[in-house]
C-alpha atoms as a PDB file:
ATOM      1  CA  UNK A   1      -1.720 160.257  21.983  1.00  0.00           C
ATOM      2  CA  UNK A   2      -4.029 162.975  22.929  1.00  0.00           C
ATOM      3  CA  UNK A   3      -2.194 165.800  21.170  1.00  0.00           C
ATOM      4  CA  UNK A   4      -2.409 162.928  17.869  1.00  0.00           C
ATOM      5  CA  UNK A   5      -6.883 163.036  18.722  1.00  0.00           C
ATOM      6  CA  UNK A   6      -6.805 167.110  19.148  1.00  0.00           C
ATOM      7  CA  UNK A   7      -5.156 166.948  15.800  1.00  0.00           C
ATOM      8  CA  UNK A   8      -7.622 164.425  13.944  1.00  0.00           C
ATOM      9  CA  UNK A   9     -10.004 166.499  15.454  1.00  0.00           C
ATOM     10  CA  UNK A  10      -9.092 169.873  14.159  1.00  0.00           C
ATOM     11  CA  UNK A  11      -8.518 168.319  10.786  1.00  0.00           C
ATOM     12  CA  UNK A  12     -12.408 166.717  11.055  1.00  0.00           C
ATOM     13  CA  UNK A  13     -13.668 169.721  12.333  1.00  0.00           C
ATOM     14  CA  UNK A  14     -12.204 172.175   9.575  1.00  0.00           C
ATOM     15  CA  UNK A  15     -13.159 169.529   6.705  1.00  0.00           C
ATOM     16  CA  UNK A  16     -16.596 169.707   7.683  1.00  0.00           C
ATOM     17  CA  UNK A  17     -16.249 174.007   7.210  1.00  0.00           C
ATOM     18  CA  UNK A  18     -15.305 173.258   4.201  1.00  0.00           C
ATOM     19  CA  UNK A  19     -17.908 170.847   3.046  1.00  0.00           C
ATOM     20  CA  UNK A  20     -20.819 172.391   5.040  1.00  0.00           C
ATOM     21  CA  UNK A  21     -19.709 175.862   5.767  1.00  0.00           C
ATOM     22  CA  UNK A  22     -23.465 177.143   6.773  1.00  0.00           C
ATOM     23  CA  UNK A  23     -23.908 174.384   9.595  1.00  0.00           C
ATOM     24  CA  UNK A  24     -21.124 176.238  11.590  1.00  0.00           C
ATOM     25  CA  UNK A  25     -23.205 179.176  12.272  1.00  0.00           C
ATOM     26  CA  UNK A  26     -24.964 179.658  14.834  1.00  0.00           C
ATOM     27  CA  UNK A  27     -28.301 179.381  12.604  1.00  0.00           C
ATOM     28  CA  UNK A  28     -26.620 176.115  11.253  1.00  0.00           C
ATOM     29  CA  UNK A  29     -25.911 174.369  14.255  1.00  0.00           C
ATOM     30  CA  UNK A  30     -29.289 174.968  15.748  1.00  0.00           C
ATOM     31  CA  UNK A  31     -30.761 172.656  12.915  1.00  0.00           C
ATOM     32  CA  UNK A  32     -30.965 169.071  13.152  1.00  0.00           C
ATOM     33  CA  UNK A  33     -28.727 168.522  10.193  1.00  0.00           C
ATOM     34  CA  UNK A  34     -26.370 170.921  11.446  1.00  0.00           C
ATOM     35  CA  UNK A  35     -26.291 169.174  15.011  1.00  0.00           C
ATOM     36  CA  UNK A  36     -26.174 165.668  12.930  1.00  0.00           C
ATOM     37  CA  UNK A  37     -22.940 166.773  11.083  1.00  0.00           C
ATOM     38  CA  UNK A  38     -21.122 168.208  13.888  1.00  0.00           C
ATOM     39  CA  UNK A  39     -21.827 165.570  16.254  1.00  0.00           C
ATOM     40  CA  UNK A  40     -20.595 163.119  13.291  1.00  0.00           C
ATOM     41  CA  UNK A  41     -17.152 165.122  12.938  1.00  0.00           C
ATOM     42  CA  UNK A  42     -16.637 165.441  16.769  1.00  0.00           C
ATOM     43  CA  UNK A  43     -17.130 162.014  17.086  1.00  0.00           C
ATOM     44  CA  UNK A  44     -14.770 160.658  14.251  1.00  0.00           C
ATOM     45  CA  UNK A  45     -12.046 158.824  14.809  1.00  0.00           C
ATOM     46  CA  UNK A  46     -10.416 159.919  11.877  1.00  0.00           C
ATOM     47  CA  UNK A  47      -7.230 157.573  11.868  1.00  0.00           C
ATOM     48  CA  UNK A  48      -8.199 154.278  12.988  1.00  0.00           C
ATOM     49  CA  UNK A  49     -10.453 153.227   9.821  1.00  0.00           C
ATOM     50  CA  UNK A  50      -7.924 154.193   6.513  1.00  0.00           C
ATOM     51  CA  UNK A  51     -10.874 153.633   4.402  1.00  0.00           C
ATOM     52  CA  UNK A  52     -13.134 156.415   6.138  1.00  0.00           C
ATOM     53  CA  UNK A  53      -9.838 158.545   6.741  1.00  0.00           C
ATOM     54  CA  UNK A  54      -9.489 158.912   2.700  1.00  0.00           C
ATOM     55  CA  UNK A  55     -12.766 159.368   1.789  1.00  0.00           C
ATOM     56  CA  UNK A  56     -12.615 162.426   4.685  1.00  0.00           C
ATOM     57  CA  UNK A  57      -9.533 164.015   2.920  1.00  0.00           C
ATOM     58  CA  UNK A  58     -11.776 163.081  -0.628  1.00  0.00           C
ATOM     59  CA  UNK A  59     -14.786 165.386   0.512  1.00  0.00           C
ATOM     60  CA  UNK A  60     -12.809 168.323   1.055  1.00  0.00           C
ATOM     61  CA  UNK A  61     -12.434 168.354  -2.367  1.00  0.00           C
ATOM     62  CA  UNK A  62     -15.770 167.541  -4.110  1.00  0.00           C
ATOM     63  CA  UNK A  63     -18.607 170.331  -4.280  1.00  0.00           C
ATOM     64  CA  UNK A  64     -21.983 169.529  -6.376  1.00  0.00           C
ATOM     65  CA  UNK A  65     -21.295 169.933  -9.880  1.00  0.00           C
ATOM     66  CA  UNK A  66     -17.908 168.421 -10.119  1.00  0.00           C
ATOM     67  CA  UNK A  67     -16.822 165.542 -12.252  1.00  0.00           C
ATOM     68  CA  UNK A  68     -15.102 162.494  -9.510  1.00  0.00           C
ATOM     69  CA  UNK A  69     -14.062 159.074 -10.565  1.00  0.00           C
ATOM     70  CA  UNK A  70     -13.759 155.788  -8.669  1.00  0.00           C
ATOM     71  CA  UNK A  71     -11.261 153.905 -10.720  1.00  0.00           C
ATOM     72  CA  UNK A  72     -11.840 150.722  -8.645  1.00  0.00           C
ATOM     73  CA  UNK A  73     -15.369 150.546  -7.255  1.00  0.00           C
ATOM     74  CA  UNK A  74     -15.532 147.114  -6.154  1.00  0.00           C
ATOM     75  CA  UNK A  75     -18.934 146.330  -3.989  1.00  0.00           C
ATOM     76  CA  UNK A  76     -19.261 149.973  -4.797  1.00  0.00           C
ATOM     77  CA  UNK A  77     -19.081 152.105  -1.098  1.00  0.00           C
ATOM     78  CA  UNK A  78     -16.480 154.546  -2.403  1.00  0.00           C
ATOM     79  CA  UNK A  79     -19.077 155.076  -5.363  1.00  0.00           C
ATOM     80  CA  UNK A  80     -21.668 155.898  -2.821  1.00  0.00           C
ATOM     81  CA  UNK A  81     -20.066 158.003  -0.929  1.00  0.00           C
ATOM     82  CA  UNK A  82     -19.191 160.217  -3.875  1.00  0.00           C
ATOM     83  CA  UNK A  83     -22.316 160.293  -5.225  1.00  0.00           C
ATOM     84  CA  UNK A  84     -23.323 161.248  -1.519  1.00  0.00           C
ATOM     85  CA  UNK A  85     -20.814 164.255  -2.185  1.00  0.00           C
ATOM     86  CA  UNK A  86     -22.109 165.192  -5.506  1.00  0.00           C
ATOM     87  CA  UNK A  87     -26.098 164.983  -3.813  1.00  0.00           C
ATOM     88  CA  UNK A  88     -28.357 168.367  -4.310  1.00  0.00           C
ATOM     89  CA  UNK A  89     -31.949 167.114  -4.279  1.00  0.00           C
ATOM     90  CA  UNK A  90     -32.463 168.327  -0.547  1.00  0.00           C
ATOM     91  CA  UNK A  91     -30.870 171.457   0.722  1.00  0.00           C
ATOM     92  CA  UNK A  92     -28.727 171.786   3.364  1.00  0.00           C
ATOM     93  CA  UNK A  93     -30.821 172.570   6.274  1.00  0.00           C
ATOM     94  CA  UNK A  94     -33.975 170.182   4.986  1.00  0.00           C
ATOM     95  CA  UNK A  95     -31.921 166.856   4.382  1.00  0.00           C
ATOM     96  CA  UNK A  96     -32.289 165.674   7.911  1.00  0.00           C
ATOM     97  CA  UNK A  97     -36.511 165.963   6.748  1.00  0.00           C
ATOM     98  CA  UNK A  98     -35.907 163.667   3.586  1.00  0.00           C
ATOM     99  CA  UNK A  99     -38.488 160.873   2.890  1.00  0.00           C
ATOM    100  CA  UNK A 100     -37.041 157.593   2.566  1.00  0.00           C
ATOM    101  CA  UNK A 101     -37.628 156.582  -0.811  1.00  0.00           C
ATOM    102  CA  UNK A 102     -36.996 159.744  -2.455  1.00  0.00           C
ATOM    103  CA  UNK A 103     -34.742 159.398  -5.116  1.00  0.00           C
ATOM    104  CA  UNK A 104     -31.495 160.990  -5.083  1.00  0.00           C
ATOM    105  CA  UNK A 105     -30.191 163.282  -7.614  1.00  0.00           C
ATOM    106  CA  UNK A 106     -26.600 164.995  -7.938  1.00  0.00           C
ATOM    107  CA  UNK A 107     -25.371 167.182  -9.871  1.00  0.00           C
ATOM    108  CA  UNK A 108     -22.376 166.618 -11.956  1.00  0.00           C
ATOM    109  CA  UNK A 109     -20.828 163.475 -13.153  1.00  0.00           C
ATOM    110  CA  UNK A 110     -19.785 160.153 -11.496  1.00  0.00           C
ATOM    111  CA  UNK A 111     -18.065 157.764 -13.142  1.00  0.00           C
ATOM    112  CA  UNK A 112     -17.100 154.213 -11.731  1.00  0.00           C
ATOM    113  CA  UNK A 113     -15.201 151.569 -13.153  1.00  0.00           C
ATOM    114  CA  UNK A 114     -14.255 147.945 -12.479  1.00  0.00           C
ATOM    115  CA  UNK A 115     -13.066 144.553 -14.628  1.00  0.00           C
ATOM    116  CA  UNK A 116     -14.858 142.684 -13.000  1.00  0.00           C
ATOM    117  CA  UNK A 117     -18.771 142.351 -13.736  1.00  0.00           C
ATOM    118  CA  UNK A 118     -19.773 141.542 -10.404  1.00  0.00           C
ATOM    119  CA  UNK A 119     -18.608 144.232  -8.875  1.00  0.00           C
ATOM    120  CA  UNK A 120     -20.542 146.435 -11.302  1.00  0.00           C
ATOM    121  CA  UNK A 121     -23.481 144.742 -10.960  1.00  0.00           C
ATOM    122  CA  UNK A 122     -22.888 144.747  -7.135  1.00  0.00           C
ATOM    123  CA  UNK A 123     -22.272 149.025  -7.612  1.00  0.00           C
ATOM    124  CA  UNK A 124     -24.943 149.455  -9.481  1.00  0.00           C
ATOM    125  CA  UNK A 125     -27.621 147.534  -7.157  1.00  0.00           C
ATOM    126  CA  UNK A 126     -25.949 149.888  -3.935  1.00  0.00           C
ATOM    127  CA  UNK A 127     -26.692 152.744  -6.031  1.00  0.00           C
ATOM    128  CA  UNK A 128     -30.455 151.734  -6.670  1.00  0.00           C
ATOM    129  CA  UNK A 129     -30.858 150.524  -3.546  1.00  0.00           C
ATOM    130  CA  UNK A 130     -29.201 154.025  -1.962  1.00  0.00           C
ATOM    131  CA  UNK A 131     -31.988 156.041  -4.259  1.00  0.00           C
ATOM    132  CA  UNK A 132     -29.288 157.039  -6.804  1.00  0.00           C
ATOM    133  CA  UNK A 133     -30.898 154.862  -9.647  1.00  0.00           C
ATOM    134  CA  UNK A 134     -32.263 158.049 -11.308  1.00  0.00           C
ATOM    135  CA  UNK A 135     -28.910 158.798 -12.026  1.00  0.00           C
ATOM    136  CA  UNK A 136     -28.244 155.746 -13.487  1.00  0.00           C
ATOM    137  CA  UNK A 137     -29.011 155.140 -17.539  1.00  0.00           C
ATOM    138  CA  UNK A 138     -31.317 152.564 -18.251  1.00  0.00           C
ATOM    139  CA  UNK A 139     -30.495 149.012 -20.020  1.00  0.00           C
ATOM    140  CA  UNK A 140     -27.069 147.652 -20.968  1.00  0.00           C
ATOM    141  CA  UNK A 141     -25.178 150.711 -22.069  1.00  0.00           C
ATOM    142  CA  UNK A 142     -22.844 151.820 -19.121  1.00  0.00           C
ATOM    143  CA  UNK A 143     -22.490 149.382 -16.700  1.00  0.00           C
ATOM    144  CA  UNK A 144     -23.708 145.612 -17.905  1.00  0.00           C
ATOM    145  CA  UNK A 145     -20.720 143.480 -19.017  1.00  0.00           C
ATOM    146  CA  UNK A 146     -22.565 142.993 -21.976  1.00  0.00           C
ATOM    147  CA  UNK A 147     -20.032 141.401 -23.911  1.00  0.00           C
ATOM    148  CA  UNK A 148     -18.817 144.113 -25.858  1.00  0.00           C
ATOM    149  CA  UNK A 149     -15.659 145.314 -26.132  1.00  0.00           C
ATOM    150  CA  UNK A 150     -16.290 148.627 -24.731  1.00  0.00           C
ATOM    151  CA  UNK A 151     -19.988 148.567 -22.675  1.00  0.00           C
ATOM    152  CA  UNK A 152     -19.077 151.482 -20.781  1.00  0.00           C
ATOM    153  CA  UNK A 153     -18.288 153.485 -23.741  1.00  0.00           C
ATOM    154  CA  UNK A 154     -20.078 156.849 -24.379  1.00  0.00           C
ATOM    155  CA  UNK A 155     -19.906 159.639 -27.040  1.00  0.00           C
ATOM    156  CA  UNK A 156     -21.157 162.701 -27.902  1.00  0.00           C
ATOM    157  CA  UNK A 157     -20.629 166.027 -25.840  1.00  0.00           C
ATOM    158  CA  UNK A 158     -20.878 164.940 -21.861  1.00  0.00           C
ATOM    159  CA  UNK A 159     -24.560 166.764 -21.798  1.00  0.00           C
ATOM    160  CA  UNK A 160     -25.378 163.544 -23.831  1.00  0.00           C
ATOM    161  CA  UNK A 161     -22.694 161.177 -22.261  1.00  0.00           C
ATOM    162  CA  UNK A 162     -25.530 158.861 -21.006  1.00  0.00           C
ATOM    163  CA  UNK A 163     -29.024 159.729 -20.005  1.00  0.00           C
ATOM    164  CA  UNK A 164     -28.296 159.591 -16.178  1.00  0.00           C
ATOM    165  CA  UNK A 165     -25.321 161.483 -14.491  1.00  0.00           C
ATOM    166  CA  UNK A 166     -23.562 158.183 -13.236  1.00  0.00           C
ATOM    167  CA  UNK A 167     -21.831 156.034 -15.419  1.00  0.00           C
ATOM    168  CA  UNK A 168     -20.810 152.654 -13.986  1.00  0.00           C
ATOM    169  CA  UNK A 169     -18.310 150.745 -16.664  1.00  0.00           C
ATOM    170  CA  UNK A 170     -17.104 147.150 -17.010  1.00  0.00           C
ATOM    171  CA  UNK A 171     -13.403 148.869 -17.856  1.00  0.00           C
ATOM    172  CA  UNK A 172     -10.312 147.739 -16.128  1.00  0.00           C
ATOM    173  CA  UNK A 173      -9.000 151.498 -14.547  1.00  0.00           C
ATOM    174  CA  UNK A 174      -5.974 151.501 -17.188  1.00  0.00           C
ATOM    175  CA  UNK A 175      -8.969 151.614 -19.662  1.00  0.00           C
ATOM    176  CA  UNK A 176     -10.514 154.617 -18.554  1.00  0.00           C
ATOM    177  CA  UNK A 177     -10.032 156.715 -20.956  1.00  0.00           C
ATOM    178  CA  UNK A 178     -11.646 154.772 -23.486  1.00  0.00           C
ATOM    179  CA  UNK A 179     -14.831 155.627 -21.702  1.00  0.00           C
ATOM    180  CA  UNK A 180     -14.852 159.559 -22.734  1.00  0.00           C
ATOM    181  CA  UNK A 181     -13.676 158.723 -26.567  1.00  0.00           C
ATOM    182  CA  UNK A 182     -16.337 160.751 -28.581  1.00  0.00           C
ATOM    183  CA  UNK A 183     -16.205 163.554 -26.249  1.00  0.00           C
ATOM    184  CA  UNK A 184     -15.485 167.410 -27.380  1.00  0.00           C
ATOM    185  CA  UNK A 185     -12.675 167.321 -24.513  1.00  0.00           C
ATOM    186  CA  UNK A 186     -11.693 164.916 -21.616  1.00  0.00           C
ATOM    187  CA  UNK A 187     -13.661 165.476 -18.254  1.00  0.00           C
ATOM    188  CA  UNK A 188     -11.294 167.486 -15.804  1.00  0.00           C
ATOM    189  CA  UNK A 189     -11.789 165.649 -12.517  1.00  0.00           C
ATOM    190  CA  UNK A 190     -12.025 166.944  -8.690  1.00  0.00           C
ATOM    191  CA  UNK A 191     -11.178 163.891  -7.756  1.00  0.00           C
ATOM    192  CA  UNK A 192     -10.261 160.585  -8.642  1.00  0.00           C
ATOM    193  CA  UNK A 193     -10.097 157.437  -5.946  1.00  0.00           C
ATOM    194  CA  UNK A 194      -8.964 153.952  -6.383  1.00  0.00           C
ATOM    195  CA  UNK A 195      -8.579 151.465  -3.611  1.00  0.00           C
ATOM    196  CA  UNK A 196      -6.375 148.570  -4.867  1.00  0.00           C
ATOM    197  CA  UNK A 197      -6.186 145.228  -4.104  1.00  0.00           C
ATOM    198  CA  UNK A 198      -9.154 142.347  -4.850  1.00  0.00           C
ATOM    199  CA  UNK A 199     -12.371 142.713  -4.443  1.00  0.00           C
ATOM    200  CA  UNK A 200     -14.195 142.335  -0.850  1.00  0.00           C
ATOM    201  CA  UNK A 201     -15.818 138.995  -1.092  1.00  0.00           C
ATOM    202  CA  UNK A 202     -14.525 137.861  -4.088  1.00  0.00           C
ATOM    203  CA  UNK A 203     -11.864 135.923  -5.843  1.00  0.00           C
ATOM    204  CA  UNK A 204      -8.327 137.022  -3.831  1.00  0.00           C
ATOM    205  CA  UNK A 205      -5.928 135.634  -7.161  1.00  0.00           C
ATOM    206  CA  UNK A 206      -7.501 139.019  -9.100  1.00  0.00           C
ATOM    207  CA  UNK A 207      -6.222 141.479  -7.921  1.00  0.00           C
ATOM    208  CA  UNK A 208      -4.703 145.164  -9.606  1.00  0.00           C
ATOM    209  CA  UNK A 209      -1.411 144.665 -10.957  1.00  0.00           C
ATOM    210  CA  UNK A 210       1.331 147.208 -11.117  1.00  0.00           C
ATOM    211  CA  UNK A 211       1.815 147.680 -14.267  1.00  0.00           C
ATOM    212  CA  UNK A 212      -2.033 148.475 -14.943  1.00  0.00           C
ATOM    213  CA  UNK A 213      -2.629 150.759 -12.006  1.00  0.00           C
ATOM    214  CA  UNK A 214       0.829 152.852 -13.176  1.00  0.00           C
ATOM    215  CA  UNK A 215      -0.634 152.869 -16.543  1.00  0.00           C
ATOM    216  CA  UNK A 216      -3.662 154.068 -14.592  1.00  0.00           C
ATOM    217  CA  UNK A 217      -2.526 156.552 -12.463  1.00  0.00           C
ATOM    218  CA  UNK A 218      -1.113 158.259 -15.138  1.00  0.00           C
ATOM    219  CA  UNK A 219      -3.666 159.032 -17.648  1.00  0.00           C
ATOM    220  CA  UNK A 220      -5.484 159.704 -13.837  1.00  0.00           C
ATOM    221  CA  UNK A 221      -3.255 163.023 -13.674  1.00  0.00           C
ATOM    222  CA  UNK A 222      -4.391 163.514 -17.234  1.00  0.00           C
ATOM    223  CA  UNK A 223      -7.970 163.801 -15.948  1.00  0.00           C
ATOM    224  CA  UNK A 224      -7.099 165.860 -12.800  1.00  0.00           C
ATOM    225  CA  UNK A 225      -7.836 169.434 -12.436  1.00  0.00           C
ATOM    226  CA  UNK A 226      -5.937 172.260 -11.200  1.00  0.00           C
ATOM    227  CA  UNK A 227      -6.210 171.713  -7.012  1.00  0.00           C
ATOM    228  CA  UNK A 228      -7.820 168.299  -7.807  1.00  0.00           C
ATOM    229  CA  UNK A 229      -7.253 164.940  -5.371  1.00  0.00           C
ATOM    230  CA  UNK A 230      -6.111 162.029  -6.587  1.00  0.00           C
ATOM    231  CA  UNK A 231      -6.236 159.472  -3.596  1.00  0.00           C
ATOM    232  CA  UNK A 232      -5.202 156.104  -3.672  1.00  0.00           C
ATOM    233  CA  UNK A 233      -5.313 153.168  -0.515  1.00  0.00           C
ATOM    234  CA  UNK A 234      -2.864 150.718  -1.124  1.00  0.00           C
ATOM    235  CA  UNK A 235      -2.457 147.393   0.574  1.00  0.00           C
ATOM    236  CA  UNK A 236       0.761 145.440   0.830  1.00  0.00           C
ATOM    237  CA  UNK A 237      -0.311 142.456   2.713  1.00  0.00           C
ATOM    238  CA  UNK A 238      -0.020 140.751  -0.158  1.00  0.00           C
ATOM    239  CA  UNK A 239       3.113 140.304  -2.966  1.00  0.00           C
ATOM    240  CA  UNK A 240       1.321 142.003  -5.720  1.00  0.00           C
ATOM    241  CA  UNK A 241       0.407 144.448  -3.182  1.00  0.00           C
ATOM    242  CA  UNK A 242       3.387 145.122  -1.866  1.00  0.00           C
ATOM    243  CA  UNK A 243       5.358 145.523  -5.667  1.00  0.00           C
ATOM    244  CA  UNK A 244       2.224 147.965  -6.713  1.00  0.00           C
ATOM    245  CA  UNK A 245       3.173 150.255  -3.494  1.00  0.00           C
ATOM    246  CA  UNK A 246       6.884 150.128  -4.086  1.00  0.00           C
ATOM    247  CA  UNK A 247       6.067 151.089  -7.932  1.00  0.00           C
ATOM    248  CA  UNK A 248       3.755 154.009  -6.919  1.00  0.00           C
ATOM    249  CA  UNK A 249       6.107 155.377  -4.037  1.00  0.00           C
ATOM    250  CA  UNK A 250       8.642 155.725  -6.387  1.00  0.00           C
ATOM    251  CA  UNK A 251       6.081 157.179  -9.501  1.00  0.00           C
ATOM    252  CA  UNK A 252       4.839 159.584  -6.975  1.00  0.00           C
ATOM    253  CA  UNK A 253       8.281 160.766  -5.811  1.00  0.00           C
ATOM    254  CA  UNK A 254       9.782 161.343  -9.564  1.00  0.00           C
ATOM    255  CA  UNK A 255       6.559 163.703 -10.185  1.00  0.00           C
ATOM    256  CA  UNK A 256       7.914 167.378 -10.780  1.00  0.00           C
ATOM    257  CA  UNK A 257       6.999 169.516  -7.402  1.00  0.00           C
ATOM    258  CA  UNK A 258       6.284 172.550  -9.770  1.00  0.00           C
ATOM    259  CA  UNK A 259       3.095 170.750 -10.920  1.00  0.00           C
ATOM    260  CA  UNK A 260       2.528 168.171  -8.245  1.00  0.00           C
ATOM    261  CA  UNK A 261       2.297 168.073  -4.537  1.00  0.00           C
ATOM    262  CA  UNK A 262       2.579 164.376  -3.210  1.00  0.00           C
ATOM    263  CA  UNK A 263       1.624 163.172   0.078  1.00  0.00           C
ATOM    264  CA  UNK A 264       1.576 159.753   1.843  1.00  0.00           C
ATOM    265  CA  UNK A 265       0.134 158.189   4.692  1.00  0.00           C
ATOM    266  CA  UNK A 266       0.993 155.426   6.707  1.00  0.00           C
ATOM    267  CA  UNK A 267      -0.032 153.861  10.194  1.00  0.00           C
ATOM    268  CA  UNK A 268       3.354 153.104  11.387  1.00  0.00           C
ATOM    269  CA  UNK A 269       2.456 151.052  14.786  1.00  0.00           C
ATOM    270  CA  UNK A 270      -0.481 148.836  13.112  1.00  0.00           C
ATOM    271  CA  UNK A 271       0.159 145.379  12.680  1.00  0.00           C
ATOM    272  CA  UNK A 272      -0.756 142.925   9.631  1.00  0.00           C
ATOM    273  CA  UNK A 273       0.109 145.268   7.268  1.00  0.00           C
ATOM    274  CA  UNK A 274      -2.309 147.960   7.094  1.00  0.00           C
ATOM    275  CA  UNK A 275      -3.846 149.964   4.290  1.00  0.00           C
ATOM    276  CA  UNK A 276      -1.906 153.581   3.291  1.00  0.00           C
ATOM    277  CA  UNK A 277      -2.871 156.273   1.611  1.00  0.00           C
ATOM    278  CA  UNK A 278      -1.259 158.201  -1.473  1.00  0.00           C
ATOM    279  CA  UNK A 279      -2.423 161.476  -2.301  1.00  0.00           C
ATOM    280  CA  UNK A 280      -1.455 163.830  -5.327  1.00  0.00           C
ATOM    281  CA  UNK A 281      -2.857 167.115  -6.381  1.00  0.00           C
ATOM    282  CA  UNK A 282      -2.235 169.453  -9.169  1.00  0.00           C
ATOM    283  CA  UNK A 283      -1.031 172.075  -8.607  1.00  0.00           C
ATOM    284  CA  UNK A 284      -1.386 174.275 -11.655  1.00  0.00           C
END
């Protein structure tokens, strides 16, 4: 089990290079925020939480500026955290000094989507509450189940996608594409998450079906840029579930290893069925 901890470790240890590469410096780990992040790495248990452990393998591929999608954002965490990823308004070494309050700005785009309007209410209201609501357009237009058949929809060239950088849609994630009609040329994602299932909280009869999320997943790979992440947490605990993981096992094994490298996780000694982890990344 120890050799298992030294590995997670070494894994946490060279994400965080890779995400804050100045912190492991000398000059870098003198600062606060460079202490903060290293103690937060070295202290990570990477395995035990599958949530935290995909998000983890997520950052390593999202740098300010980047386009990332949350297919499925639910009460809207995953959403945070990539916004957290795509965050610029304090530098490195001065973050740790931020006022609370301050609002939050990233650069690049962040797009979230969910059929269900609570949850998008529910991701919106983290994001405001977070100090991300300056990324956020005002009124109905991306986000509000107003009714229409499209409210997330947005047109023109992605400069004037929507006046903030995050779009949160009332689209089921097999609609996703309908979001960027209008635009001179899809968005080529770093990295696209979804985390299946229902949502936290809510009703536990909707859930993703397989036949959506397939339908999903592929026009994801659409969106995916060369040495872009697409990560996906399953959950079979549940017979939809459980026929949505078969489905994608056997999606994600058919895919051409030329173009696609596939990898999946799974806690083998956990009980009651817990989440795993399917990751896919272009390749060229």
């Amino acid at each position: 089990m120890k050799q298992f901890e030294n590995a997670a470790l070494q894994i946490s240890i060279l994400s965080g290079f890779l995400r804050y590469p100045d912190i492991y410096t000398l000059p870098g780990l003198l600062t606060g925020f460079g202490r903060a992040c290293h103690n937060r790495l070295m202290k990570t248990n990477l395995i035990q939480k599958t949530t935290e452990f995909a998000l983890h393998i997520v950052e390593a591929y999202v740098h300010p500026g980047d386009t990332v999608i949350d297919a499925t954002c639910g009460n809207g965490f995953d959403t945070l955290r990539l916004a957290e990823m795509l965050r610029v308004d304090a530098k490195a070494g001065d973050a740790a000094d931020a006022k609370a309050g301050d609002p939050k700005m990233i650069s690049g785009r962040l797009y979230a989507f969910d059929i269900q309007p609570e949850a998008v209410e529910a991701t919106r209201e983290l994001l405001r509450r977070e100090g991300y609501g300056a990324g956020l357009p005002d009124g109905a237009a991306s986000g509000q189940a107003d009714g229409a058949d499209h409210p997330g929809r947005i047109g023109g060239d992605s400069s004037k996608a929507a006046p903030g950088r995050i779009t949160v849609a009332c689209l089921g994630h097999q609609q996703m594409l309908s979001c960027f009609e209008g635009l001179e040329s899809m968005p080529e994602a770093s990295a696209i998450v979804f985390n299946l299932g229902y949502l936290p909280g809510g009703d536990k009869q909707i859930t993703t079906t397989t036949e959506t999320t397939l339908d999903a997943v592929r026009d994801s790979l659409r969106l995916l840029k060369v040495n872009g992440l697409l990560c996906i947490t399953m959950y079979d605990g549940h017979p939809e579930g459980a026929e949505e993981k078969r489905a994608l096992l056997h999606f994600a094994e058919e895919l051409d290893s030329k173009l696609w490298h596939v990898s999946y996780i799974s806690m083998l000694n956990q009980r009651n069925a817990p989440p795993e982890i399917l990751l896919i990344t272009r390749k060229r």
